[in-house]
C-alpha atoms as a PDB file:
ATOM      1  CA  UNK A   1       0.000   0.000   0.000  1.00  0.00           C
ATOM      2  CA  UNK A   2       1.528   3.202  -1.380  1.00  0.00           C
ATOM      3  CA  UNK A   3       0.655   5.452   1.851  1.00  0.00           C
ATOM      4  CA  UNK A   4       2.692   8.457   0.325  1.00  0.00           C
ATOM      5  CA  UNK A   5      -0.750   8.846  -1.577  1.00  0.00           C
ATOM      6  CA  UNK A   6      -3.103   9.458   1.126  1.00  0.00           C
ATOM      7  CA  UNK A   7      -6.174  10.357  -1.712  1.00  0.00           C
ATOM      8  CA  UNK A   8      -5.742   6.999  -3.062  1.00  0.00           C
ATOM      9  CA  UNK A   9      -5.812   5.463   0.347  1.00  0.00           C
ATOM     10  CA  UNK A  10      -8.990   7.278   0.899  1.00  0.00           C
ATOM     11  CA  UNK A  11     -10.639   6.275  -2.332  1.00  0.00           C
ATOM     12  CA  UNK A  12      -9.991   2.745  -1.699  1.00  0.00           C
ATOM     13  CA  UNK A  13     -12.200   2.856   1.976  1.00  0.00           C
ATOM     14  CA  UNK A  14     -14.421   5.071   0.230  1.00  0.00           C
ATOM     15  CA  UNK A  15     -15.133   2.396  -2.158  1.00  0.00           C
ATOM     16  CA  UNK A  16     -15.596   0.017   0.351  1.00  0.00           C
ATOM     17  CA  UNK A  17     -18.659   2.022   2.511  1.00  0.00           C
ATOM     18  CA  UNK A  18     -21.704   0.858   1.357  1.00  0.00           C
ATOM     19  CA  UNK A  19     -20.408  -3.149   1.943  1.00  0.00           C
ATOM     20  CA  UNK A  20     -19.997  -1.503   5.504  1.00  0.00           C
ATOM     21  CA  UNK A  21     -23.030  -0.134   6.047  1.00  0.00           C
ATOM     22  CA  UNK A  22     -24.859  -2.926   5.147  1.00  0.00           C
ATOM     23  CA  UNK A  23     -23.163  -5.023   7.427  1.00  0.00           C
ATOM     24  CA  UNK A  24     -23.455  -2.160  10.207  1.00  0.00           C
ATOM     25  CA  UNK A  25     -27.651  -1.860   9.726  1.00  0.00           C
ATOM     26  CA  UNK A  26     -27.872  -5.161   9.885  1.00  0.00           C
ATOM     27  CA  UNK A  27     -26.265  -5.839  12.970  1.00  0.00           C
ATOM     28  CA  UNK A  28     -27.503  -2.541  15.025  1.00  0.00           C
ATOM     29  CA  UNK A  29     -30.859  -2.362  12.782  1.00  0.00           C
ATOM     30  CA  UNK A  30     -30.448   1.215  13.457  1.00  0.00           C
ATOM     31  CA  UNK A  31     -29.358   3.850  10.314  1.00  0.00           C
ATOM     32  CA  UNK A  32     -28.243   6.446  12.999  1.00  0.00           C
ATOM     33  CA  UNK A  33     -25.930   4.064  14.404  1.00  0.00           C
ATOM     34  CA  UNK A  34     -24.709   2.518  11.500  1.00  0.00           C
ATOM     35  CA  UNK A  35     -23.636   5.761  10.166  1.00  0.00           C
ATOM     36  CA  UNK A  36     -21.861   6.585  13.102  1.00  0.00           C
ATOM     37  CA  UNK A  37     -20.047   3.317  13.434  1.00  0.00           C
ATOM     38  CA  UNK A  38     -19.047   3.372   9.581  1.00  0.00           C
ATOM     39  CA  UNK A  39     -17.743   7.043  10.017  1.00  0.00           C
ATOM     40  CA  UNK A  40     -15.912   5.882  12.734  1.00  0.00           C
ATOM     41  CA  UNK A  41     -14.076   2.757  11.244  1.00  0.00           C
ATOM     42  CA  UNK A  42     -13.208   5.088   8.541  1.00  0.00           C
ATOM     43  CA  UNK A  43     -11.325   7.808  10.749  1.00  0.00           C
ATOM     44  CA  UNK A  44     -10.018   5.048  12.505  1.00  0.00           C
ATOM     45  CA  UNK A  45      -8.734   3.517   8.892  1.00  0.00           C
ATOM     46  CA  UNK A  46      -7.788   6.864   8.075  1.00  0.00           C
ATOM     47  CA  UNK A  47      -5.882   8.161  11.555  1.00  0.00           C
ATOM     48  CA  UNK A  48      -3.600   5.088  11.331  1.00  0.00           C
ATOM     49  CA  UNK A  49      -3.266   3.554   7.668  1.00  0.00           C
ATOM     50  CA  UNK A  50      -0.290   1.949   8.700  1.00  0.00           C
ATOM     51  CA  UNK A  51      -2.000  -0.389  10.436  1.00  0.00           C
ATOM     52  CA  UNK A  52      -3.061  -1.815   7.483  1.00  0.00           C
ATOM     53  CA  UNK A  53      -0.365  -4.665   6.445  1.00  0.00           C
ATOM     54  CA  UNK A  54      -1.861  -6.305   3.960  1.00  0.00           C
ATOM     55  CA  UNK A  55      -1.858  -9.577   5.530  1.00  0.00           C
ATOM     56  CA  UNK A  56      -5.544  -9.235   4.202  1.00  0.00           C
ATOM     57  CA  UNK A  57      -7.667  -7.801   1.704  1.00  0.00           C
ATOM     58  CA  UNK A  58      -8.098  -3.967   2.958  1.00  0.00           C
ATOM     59  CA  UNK A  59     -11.966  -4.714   2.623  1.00  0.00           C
ATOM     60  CA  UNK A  60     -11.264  -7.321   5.293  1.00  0.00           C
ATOM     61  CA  UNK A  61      -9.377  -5.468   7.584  1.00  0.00           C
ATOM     62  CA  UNK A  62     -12.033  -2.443   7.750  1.00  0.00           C
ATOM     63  CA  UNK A  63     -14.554  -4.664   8.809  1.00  0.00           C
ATOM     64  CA  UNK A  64     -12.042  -6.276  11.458  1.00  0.00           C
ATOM     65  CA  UNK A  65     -12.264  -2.331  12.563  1.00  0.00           C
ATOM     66  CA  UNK A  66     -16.347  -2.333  12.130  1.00  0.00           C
ATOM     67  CA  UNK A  67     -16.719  -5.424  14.484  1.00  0.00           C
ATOM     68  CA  UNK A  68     -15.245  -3.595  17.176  1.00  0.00           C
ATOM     69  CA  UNK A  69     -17.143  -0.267  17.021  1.00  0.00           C
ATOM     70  CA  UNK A  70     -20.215  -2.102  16.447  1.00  0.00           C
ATOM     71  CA  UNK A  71     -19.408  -3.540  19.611  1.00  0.00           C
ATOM     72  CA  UNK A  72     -19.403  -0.338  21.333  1.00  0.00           C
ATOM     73  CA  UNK A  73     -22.044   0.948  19.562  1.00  0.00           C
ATOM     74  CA  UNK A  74     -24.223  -1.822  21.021  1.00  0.00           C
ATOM     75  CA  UNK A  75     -22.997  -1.164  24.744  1.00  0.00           C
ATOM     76  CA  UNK A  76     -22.780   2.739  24.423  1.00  0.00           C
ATOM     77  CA  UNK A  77     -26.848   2.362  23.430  1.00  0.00           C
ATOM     78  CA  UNK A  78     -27.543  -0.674  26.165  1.00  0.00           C
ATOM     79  CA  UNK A  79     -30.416  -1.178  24.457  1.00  0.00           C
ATOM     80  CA  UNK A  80     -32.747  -3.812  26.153  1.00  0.00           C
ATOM     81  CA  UNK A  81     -33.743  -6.242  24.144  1.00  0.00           C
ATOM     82  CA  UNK A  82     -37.009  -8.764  25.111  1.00  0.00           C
ATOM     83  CA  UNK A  83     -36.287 -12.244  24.249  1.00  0.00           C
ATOM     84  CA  UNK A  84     -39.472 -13.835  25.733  1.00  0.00           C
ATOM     85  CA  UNK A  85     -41.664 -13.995  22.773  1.00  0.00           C
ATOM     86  CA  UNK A  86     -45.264 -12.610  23.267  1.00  0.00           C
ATOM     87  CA  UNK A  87     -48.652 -12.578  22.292  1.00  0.00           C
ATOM     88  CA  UNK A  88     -49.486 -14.271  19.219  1.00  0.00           C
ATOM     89  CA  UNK A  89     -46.124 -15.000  18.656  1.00  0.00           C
ATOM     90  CA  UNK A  90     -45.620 -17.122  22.004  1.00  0.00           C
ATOM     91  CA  UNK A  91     -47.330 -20.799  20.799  1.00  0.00           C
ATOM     92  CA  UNK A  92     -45.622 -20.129  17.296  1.00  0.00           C
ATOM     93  CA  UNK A  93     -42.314 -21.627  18.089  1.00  0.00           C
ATOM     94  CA  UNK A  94     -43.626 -24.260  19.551  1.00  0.00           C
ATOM     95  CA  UNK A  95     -46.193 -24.939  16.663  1.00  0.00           C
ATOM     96  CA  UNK A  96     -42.930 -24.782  14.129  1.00  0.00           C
ATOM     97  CA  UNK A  97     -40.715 -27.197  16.378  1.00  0.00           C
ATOM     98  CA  UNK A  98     -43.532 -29.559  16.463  1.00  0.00           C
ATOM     99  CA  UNK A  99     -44.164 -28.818  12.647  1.00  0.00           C
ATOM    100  CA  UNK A 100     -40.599 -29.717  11.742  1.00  0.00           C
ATOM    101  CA  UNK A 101     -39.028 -32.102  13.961  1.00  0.00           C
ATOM    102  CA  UNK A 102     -40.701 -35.885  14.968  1.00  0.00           C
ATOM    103  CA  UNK A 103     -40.413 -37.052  18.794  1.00  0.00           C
ATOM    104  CA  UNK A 104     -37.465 -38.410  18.768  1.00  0.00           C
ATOM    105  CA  UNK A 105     -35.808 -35.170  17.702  1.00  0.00           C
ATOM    106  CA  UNK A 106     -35.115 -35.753  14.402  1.00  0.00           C
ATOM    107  CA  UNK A 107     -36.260 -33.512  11.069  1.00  0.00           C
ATOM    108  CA  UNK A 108     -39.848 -34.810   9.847  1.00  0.00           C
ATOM    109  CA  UNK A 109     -39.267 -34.440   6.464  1.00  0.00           C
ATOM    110  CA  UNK A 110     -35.376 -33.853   5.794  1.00  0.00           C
ATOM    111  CA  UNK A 111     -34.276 -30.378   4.148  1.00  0.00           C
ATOM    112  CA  UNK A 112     -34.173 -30.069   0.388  1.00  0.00           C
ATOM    113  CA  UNK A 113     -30.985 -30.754  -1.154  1.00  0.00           C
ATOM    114  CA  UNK A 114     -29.027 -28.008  -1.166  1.00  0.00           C
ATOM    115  CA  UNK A 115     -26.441 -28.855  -3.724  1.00  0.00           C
ATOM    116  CA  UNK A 116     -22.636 -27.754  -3.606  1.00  0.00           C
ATOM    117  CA  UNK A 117     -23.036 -25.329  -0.187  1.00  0.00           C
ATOM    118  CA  UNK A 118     -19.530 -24.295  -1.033  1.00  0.00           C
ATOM    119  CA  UNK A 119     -20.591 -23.015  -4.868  1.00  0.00           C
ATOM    120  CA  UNK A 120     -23.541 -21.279  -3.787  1.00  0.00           C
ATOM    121  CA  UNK A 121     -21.573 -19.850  -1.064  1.00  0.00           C
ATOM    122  CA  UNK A 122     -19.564 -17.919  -3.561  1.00  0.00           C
ATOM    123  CA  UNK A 123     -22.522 -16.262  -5.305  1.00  0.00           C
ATOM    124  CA  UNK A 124     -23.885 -13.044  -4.655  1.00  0.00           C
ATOM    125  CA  UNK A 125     -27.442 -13.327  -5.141  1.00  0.00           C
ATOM    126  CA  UNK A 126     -26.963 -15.784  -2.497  1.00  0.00           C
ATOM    127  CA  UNK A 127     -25.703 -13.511   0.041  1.00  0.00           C
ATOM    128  CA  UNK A 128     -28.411 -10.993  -0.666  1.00  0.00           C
ATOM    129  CA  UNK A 129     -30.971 -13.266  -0.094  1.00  0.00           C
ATOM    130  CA  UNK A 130     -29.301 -14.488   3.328  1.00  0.00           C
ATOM    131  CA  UNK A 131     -28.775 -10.498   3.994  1.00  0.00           C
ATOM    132  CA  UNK A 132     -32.720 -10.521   3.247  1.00  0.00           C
ATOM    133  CA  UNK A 133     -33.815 -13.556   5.546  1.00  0.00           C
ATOM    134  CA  UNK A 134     -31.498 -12.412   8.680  1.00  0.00           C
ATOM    135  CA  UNK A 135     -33.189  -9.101   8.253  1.00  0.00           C
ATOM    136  CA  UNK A 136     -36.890 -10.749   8.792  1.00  0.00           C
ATOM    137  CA  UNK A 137     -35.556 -12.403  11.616  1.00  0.00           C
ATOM    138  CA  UNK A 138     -37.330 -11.019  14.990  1.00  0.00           C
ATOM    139  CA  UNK A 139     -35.238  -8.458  16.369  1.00  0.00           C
ATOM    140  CA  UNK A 140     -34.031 -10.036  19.620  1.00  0.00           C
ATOM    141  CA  UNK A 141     -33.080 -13.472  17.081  1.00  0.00           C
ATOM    142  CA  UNK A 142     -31.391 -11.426  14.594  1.00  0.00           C
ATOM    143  CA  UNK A 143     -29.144  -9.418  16.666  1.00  0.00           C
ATOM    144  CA  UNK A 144     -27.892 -12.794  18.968  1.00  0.00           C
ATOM    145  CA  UNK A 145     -27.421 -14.429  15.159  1.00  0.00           C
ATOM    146  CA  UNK A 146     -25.448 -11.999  14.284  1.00  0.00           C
ATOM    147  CA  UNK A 147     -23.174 -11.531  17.039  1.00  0.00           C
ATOM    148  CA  UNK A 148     -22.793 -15.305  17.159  1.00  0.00           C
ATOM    149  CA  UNK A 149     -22.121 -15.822  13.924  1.00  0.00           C
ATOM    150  CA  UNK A 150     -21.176 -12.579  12.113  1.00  0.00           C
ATOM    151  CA  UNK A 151     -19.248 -10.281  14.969  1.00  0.00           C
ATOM    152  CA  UNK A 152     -18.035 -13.791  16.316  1.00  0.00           C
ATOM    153  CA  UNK A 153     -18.403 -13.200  19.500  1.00  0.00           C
ATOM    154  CA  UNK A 154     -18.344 -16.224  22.231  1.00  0.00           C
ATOM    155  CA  UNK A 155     -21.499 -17.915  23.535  1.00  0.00           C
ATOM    156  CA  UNK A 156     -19.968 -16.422  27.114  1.00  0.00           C
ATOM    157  CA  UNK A 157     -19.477 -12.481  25.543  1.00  0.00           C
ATOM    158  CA  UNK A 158     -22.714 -12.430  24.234  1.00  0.00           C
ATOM    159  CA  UNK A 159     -24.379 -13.803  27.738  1.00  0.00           C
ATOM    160  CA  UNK A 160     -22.635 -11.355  29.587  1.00  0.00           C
ATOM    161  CA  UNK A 161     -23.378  -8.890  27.522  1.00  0.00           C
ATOM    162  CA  UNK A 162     -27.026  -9.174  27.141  1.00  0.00           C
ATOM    163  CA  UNK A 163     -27.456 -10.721  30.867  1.00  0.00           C
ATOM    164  CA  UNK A 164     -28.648 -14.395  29.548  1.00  0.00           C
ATOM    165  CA  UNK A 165     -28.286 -17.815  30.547  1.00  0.00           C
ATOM    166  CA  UNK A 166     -26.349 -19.662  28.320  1.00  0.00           C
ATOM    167  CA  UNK A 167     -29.393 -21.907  28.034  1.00  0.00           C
ATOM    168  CA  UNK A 168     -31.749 -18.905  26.559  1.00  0.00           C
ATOM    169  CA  UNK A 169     -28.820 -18.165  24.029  1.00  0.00           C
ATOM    170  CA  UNK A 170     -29.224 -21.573  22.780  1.00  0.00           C
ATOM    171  CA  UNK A 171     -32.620 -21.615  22.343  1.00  0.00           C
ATOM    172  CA  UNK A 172     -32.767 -18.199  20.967  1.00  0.00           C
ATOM    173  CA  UNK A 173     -30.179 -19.073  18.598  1.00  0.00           C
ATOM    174  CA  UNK A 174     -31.591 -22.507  17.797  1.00  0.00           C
ATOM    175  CA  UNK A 175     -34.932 -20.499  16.861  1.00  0.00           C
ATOM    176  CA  UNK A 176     -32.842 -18.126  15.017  1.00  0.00           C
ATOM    177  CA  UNK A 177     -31.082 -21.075  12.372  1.00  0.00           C
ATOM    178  CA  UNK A 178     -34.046 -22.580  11.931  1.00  0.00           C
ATOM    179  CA  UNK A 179     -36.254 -19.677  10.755  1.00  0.00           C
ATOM    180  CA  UNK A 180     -33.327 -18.801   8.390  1.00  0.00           C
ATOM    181  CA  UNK A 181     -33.140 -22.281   7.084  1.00  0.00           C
ATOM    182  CA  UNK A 182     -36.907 -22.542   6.577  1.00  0.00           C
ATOM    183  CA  UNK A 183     -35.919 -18.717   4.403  1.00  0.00           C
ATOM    184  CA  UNK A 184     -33.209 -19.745   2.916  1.00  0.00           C
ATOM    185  CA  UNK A 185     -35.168 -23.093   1.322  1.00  0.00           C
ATOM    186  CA  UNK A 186     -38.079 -20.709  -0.116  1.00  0.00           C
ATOM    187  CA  UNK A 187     -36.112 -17.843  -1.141  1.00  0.00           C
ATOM    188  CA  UNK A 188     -33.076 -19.872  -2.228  1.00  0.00           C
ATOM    189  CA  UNK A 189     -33.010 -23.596  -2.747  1.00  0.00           C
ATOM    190  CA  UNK A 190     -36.451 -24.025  -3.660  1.00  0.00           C
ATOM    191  CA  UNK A 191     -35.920 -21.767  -6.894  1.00  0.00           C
ATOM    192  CA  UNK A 192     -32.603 -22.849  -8.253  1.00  0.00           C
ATOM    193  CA  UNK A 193     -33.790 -21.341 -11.656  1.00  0.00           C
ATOM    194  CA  UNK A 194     -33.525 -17.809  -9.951  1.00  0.00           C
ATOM    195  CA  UNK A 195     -29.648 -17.949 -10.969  1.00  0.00           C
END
């Protein structure tokens, strides 16, 4: 990286913003905050480009940066976040589990055949229909899914951080896979032809 050019260096991140602020609103589900936290990883980016080594791709290594102030943007808000589901919604869980799985645990009908995972993992639509589905996800679901999985946070960060059991996590989580499977088959694998 040729930091002698600091424009260049700036038109690189620049290019690179609205991959971040996807992945910022869909973690804080917020616009204000994603704003903020993608302004911030970019002075960050910019204060020290240095830091930048290039033992990744630069695209990489500014969303290392987002992780973290998405982190802080979720403490600095301590938002409170309900993850008892209620009214209508309370029986519906239990409806699906019973819906999907037989008594002894197993699937009722198995899932569709996905085909080559790793193939359709390297297709775009494919990630903008997963964006889609983990955006319908209730917002309690979402948000654990995505610090799970996404921010990569431990089972035991993400309890302490959001005062859980681990047991609710799992459950939550559990809840969360299973609604994005159940997307992912409709929107996805169930219309291979949308290639």
């Amino acid at each position: 990286m040729d930091f002698t050019n600091p424009g260049a260096f700036e038109q690189q991140i620049a290019s690179h913003r609205d991959y971040l602020l996807r992945f910022a609103r869909l973690q804080l589900r917020n616009d204000t905050w994603a704003e903020d936290a993608v302004s911030e990883t970019v002075l960050a980016a910019l204060a020290r480009p240095q830091a930048f080594e290039r033992r990744s791709q630069l695209k990489t290594w500014l969303v290392g940066i987002l992780k973290h102030k998405v982190i802080d943007a979720l403490r600095l808000q301590g938002r409170e976040v309900s993850l008892s589901p209620q009214g209508d919604d309370a029986g519906a869980d239990d409806l699906l589990d019973q819906a999907l799985f037989a008594p002894d645990g197993h699937f009722a009908e198995l899932p569709a055949d996905w085909g080559n995972p790793e193939q359709e993992l390297g297709s775009r639509q494919f990630f903008a229909v997963l964006e889609a589905c983990a955006g319908k996800l209730p917002a309690a679901q979402g948000r654990l899914f995505l610090m799970r999985e996404w921010l990569e946070l431990s089972s035991e960060e993400i309890c302490k951080e959001l005062g859980l059991t681990p047991t609710n996590l799992y459950v939550q989580l559990h809840r969360a896979r299973q609604r994005l499977r159940e997307c992912l088959e409709l929107n996805w694998f169930a219309n291979p032809q949308a290639l």
